[in-house]
Protein backbone atom coordinates (compact mmCIF):
# COMPACT_ATOMS: atom_id res chain seq x y z
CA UNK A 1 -44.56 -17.82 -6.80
CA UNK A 2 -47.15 -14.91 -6.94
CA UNK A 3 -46.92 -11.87 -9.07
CA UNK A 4 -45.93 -8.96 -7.26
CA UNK A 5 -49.10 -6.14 -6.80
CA UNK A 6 -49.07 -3.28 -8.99
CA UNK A 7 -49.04 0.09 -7.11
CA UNK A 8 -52.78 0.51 -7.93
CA UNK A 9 -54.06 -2.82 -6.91
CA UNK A 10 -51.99 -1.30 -3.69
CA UNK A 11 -53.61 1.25 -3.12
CA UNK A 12 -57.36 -0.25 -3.84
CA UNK A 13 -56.48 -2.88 -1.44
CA UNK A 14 -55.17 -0.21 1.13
CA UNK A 15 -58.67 1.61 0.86
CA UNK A 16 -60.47 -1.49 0.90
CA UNK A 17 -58.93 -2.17 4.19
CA UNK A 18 -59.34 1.63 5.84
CA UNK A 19 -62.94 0.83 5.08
CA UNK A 20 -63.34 -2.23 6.90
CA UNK A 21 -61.82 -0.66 9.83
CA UNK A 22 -63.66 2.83 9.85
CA UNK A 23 -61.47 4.79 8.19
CA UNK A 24 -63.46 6.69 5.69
CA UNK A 25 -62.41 10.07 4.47
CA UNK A 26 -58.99 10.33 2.27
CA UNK A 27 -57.51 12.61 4.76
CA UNK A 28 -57.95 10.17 7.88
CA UNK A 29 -56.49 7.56 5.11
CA UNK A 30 -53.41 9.01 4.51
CA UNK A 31 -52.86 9.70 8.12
CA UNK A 32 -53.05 5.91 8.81
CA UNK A 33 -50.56 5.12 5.63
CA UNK A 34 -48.46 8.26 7.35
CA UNK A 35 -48.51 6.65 10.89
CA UNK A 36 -47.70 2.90 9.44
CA UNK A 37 -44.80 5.01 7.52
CA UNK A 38 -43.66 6.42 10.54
CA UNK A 39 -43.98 2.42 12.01
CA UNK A 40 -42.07 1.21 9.12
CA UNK A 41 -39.09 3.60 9.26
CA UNK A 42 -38.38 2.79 12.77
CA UNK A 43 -38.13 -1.08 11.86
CA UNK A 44 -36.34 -0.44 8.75
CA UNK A 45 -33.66 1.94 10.95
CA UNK A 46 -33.55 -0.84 13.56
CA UNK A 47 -32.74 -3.31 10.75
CA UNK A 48 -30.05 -1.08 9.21
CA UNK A 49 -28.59 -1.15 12.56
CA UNK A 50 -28.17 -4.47 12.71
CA UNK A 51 -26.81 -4.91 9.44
CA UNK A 52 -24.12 -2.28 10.53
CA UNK A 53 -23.59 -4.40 13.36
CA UNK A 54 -22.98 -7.51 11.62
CA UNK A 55 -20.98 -5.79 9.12
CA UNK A 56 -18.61 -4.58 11.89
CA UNK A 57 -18.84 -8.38 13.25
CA UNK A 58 -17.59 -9.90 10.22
CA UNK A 59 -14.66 -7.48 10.09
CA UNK A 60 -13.72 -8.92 13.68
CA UNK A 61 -14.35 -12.51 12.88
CA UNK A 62 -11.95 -11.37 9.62
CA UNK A 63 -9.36 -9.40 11.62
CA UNK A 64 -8.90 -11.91 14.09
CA UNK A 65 -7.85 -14.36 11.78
CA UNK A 66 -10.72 -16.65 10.13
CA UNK A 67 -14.24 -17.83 9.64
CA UNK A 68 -14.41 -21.32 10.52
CA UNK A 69 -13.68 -21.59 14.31
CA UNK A 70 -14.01 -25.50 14.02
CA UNK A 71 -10.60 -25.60 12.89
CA UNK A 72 -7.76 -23.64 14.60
CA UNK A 73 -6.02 -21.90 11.84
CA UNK A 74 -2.55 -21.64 11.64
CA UNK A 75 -1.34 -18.09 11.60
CA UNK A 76 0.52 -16.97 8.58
CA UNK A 77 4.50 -16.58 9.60
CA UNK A 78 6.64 -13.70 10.72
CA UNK A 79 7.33 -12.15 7.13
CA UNK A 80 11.32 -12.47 8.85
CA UNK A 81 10.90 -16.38 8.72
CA UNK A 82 13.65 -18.34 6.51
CA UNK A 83 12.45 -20.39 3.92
CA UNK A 84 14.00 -23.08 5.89
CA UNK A 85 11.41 -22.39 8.72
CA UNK A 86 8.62 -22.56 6.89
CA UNK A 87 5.79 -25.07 6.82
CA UNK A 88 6.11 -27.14 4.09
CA UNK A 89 2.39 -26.60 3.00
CA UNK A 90 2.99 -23.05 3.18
CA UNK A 91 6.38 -23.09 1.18
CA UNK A 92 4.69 -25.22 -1.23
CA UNK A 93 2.02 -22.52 -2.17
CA UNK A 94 5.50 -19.98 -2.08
CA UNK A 95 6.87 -21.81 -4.75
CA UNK A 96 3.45 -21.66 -6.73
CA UNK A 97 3.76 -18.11 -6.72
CA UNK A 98 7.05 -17.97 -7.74
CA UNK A 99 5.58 -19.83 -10.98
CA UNK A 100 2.79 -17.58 -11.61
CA UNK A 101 5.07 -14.94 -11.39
CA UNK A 102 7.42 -16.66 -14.04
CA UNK A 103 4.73 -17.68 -16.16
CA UNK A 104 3.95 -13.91 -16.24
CA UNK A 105 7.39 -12.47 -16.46
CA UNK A 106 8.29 -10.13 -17.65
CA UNK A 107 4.84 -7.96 -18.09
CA UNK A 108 3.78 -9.04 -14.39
CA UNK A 109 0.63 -9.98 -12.92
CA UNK A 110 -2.19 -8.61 -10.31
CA UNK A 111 -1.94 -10.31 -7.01
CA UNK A 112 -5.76 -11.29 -6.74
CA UNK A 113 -4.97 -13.36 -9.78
CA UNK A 114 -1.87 -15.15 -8.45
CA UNK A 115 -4.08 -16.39 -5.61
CA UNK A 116 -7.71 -16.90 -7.23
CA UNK A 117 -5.31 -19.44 -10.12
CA UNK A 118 -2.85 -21.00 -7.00
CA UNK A 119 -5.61 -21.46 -3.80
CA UNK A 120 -9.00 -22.60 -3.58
CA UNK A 121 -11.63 -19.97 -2.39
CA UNK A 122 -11.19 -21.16 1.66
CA UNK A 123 -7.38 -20.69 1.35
CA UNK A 124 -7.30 -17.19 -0.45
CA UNK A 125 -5.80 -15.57 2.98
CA UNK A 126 -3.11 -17.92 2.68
CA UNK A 127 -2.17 -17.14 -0.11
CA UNK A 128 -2.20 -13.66 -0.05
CA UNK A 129 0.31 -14.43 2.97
CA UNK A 130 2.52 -16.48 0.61
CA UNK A 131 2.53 -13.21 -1.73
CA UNK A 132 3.27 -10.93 1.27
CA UNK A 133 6.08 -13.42 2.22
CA UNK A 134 8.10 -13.70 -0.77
CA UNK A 135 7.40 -9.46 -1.37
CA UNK A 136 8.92 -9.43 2.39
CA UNK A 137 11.79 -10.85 1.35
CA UNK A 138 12.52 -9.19 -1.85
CA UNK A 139 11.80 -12.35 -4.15
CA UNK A 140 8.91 -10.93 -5.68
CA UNK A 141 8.41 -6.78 -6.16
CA UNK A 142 5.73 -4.69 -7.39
CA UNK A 143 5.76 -2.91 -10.41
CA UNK A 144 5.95 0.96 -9.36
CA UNK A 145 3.85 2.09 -12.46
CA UNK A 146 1.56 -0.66 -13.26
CA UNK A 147 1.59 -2.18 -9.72
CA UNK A 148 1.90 -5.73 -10.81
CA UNK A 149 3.68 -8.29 -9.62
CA UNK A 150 6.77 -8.99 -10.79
CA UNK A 151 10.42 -10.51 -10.13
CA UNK A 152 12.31 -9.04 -7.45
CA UNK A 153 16.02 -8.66 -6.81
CA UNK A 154 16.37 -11.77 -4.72
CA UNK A 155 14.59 -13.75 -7.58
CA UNK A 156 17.17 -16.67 -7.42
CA UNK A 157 16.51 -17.04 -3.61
CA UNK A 158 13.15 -18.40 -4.92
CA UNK A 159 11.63 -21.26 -3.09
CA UNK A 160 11.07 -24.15 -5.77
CA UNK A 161 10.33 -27.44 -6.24
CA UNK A 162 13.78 -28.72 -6.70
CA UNK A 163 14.83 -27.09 -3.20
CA UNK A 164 12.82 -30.16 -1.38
CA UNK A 165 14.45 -33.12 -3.67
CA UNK A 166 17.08 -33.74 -1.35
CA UNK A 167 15.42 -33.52 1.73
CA UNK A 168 12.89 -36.62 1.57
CA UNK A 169 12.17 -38.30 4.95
């Protein structure tokens, strides 16, 4: 990897090269840096453009549900669903919320960290939707002055592990 040029070897280079082509008074010299300027800016406004663009592309690849359109993804459920409805994979990370939140109780605990210590990186929406399940129905509840997650009034309701030990197939 080469060093980066200093500003003066820049410049001496710059002159070097005005010379070569015919450019030889300062003035016409800083006209041609002004007009390759003027060149510049329009690329580097094209490019900022573009990275708007893809910005705003992302948010629709992110609002409409995913990333990886090799896999369908299954959409998180209706916030209304029983417990009883729910996929088991997706009850499964409910009940590993539920034990964050215990672990936690009674001082609470920030959502992003429920779901960076229960999900790996690719299932962090999930997640999230487990947390935004179990707030739906009252199970968990936010601290109103601290904003941390805590135990709700329908705490006993809880999905857990014991629920499933009677319903093996």
């Amino acid at each position: 990897m080469s060093k980066p040029e200093s500003t003066a070897q820049f410049v001496a280079k710059y002159v070097q090269q005005c010379l070569a082509n015919g450019i030889n008074s300062p003035p016409k010299m800083r006209e041609a840096a002004m007009d390759e300027i003027a060149v510049l800016d329009k690329e580097i406004e094209k490019i900022q453009g573009l990275k708007a663009r893809r910005q705003n592309l992302i948010a629709v690849i992110k609002n409409l549900g995913g990333g990886d359109s090799s896999k369908a993804e299954e959409p998180p459920p209706d916030w209304s669903t029983p417990e009883s409805m729910l996929e088991e994979e997706f009850r499964e990370l409910c009940v590993k919320v539920c034990d964050e939140v215990e672990r936690s109780h009674p001082s609470g605990v920030e959502t992003s960290k429920i779901v960076h210590e229960i999900t790996s990186i690719l299932n962090h929406k999930h997640g999230y939707s487990a947390v935004q399940w179990l707030g739906y129905n009252k199970i968990i509840d936010r601290d109103p002055e601290t904003r941390l997650v805590i135990i709700g009034p329908n705490w006993e309701s809880r999905p857990t592990n014991e629920d499933n030990q009677g319903q093996a197939n």
